[in-house]
C-alpha atoms as a PDB file:
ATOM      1  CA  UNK A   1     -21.990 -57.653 -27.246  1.00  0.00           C
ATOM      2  CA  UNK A   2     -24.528 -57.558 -30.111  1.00  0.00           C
ATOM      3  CA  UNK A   3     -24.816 -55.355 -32.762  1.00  0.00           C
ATOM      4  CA  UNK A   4     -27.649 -55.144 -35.599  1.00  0.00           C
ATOM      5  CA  UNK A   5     -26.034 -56.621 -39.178  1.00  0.00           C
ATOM      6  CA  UNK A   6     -27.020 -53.062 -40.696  1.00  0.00           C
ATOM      7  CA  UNK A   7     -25.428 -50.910 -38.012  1.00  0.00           C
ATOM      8  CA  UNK A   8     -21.900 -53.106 -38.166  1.00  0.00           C
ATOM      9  CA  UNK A   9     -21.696 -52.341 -41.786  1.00  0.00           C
ATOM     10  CA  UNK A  10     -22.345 -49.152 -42.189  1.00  0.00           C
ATOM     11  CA  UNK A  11     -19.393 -48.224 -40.102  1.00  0.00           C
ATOM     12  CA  UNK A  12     -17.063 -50.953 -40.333  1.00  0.00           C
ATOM     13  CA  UNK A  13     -13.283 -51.332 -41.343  1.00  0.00           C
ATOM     14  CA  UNK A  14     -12.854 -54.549 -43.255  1.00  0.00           C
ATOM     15  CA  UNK A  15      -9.222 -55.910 -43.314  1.00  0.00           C
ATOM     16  CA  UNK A  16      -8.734 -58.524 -45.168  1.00  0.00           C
ATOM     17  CA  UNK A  17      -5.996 -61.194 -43.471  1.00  0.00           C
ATOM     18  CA  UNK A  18      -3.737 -63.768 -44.395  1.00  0.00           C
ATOM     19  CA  UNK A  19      -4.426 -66.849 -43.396  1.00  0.00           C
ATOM     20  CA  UNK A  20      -1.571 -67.458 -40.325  1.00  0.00           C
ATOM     21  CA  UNK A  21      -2.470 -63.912 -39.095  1.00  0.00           C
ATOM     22  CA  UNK A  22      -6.779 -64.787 -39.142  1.00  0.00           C
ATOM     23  CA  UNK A  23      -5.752 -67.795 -37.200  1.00  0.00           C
ATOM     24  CA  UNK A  24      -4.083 -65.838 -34.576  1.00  0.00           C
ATOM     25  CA  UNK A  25      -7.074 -64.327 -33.455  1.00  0.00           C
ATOM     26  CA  UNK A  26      -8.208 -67.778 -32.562  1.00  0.00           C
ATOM     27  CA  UNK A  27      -4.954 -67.985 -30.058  1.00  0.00           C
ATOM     28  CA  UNK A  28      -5.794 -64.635 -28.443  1.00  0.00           C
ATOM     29  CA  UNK A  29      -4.572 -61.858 -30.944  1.00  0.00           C
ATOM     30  CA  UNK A  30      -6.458 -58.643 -30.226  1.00  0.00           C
ATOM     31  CA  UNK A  31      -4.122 -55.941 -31.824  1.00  0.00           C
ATOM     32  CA  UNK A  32      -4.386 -55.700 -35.430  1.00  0.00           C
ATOM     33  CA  UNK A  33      -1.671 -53.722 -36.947  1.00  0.00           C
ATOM     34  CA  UNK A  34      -1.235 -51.326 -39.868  1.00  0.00           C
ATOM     35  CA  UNK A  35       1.331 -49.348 -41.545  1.00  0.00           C
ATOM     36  CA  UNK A  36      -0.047 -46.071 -41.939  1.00  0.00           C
ATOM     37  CA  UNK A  37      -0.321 -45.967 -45.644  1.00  0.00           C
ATOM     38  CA  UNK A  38      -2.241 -46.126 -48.555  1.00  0.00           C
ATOM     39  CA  UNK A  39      -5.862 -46.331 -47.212  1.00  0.00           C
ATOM     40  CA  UNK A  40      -4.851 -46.466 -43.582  1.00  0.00           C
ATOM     41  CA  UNK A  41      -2.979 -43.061 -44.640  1.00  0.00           C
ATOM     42  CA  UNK A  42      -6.292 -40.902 -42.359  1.00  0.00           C
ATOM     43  CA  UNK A  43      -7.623 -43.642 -40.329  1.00  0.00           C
ATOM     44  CA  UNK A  44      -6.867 -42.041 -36.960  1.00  0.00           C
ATOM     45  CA  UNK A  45      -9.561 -39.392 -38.582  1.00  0.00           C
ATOM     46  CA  UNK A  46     -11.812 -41.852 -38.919  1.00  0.00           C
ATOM     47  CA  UNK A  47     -14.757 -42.444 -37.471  1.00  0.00           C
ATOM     48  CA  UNK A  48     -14.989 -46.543 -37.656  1.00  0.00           C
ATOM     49  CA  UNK A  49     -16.563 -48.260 -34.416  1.00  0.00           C
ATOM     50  CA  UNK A  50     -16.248 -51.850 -35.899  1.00  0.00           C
ATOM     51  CA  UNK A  51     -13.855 -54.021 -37.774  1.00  0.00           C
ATOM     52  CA  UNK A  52     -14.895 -56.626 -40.135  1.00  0.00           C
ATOM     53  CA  UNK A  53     -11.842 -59.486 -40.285  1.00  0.00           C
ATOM     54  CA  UNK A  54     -11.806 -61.869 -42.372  1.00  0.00           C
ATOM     55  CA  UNK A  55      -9.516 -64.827 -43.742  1.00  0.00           C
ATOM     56  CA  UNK A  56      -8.760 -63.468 -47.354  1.00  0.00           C
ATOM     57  CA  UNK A  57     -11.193 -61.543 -49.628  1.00  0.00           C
ATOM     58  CA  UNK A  58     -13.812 -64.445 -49.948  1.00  0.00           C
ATOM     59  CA  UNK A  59     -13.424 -66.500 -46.559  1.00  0.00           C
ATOM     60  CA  UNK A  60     -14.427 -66.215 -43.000  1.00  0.00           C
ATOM     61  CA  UNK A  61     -15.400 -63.704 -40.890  1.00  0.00           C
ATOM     62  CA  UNK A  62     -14.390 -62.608 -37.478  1.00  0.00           C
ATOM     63  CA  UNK A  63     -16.745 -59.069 -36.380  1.00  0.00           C
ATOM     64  CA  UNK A  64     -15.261 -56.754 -33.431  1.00  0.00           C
ATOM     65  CA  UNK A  65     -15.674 -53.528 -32.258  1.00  0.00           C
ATOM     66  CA  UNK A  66     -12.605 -51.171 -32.092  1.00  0.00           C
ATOM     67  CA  UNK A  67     -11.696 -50.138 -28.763  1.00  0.00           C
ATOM     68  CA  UNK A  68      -9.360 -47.318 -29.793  1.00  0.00           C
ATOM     69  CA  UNK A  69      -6.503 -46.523 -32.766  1.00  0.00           C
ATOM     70  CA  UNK A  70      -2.757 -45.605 -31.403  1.00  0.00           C
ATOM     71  CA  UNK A  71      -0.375 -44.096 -34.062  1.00  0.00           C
ATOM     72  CA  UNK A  72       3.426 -45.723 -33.581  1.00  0.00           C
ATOM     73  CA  UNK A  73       6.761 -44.293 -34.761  1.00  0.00           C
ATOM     74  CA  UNK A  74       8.222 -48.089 -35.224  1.00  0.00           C
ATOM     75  CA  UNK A  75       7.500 -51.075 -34.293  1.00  0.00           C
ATOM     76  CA  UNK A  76       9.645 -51.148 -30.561  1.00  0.00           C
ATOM     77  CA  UNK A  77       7.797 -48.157 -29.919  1.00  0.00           C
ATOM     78  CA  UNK A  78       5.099 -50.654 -30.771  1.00  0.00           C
ATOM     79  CA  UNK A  79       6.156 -53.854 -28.387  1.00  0.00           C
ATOM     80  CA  UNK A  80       6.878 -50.865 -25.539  1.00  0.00           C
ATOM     81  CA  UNK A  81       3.364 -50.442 -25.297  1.00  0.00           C
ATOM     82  CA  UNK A  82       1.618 -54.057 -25.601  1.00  0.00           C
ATOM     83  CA  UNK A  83       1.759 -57.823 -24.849  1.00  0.00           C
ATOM     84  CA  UNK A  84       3.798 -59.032 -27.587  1.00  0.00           C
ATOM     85  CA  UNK A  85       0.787 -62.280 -27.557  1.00  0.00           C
ATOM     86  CA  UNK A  86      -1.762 -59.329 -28.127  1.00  0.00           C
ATOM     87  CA  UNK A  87      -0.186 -58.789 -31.640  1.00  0.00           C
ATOM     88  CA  UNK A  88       2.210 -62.097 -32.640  1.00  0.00           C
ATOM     89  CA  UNK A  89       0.456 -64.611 -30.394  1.00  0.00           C
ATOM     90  CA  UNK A  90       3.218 -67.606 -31.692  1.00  0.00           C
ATOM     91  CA  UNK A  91       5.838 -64.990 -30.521  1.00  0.00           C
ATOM     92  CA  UNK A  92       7.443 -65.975 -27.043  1.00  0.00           C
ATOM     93  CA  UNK A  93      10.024 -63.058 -27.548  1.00  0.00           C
ATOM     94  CA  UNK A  94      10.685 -59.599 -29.237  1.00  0.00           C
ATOM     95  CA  UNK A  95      13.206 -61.006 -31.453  1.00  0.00           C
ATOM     96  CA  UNK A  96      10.729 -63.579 -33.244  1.00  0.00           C
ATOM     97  CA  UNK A  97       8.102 -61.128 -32.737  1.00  0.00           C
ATOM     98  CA  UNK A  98      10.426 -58.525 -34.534  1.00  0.00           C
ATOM     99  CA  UNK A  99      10.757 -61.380 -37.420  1.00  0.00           C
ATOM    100  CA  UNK A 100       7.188 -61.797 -37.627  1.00  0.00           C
ATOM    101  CA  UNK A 101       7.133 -58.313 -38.172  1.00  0.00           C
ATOM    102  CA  UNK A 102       9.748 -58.123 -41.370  1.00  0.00           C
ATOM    103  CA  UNK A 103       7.925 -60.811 -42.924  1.00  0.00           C
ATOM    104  CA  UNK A 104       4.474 -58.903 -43.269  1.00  0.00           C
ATOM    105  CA  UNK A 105       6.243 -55.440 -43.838  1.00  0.00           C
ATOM    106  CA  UNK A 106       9.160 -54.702 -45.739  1.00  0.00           C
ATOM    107  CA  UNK A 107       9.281 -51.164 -45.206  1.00  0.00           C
ATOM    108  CA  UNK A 108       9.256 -48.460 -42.662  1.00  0.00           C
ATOM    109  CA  UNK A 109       6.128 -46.517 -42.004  1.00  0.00           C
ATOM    110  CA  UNK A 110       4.385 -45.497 -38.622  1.00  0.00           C
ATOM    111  CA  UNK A 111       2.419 -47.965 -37.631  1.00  0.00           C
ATOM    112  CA  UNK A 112      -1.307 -47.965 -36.428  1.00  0.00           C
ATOM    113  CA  UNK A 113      -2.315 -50.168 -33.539  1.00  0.00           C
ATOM    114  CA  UNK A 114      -6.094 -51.119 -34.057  1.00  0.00           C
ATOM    115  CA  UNK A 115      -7.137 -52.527 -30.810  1.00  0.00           C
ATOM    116  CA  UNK A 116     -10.230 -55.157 -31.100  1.00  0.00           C
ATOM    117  CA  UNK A 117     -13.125 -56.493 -29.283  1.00  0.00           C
ATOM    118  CA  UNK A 118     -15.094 -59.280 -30.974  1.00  0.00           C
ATOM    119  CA  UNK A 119     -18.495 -58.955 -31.037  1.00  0.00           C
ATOM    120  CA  UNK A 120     -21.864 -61.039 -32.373  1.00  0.00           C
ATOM    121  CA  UNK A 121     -23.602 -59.647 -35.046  1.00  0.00           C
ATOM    122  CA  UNK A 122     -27.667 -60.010 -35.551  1.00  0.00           C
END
């Protein structure tokens, strides 16, 4: 899919990435997660169609439309509900998916599940 550069960033999410987690995408990652805080606090209210990703604040760039945005009580209600590869591609098991998880997120919060389709932008 292609979209025009001016129409991607007038709507777009940008969320900026650690490096391990930008080079997940590269091994199939689709699910970007959230804790639903701070400025993700209202983003099921939001009206974003595309999501900007990108390796830092200052390095590449992956573009993808969202598909849709699921709220989560915790993270097993989480893994009940997708491919563990779809969020922790590494992961071959809840438990080291569950790790993963600790390391990027220290506390509890729902959780948003940002589902992703990459796109080409023009």
């Amino acid at each position: 899919m292609e979209v025009s550069k001016s129409e991607f960033f007038k709507n777009r999410l940008f969320l900026p990435l650690k490096s391990e987690a930008f080079d997940w995408y590269q091994l199939g990652k689709s699910i970007e997660i959230r804790q639903q805080k701070g400025r993700f606090k209202n983003i099921l209210e939001s009206n974003y169609k595309y999501a900007e990703l990108r390796k830092g604040y200052n390095g590449e760039s992956i573009y993808c439309e969202i598909s849709h945005i699921k709220e989560f009580d915790s993270f097993n209600d989480l893994i009940d509900n997708y491919d563990i590869k779809s969020i922790f591609p590494p992961c071959n098991s809840e438990k080291e998916a569950l790790e993963k998880y600790t390391n990027f997120y220290l506390e509890e919060y729902p959780l948003i599940a940002i589902s992703l389709r990459f796109i080409s932008i023009v």
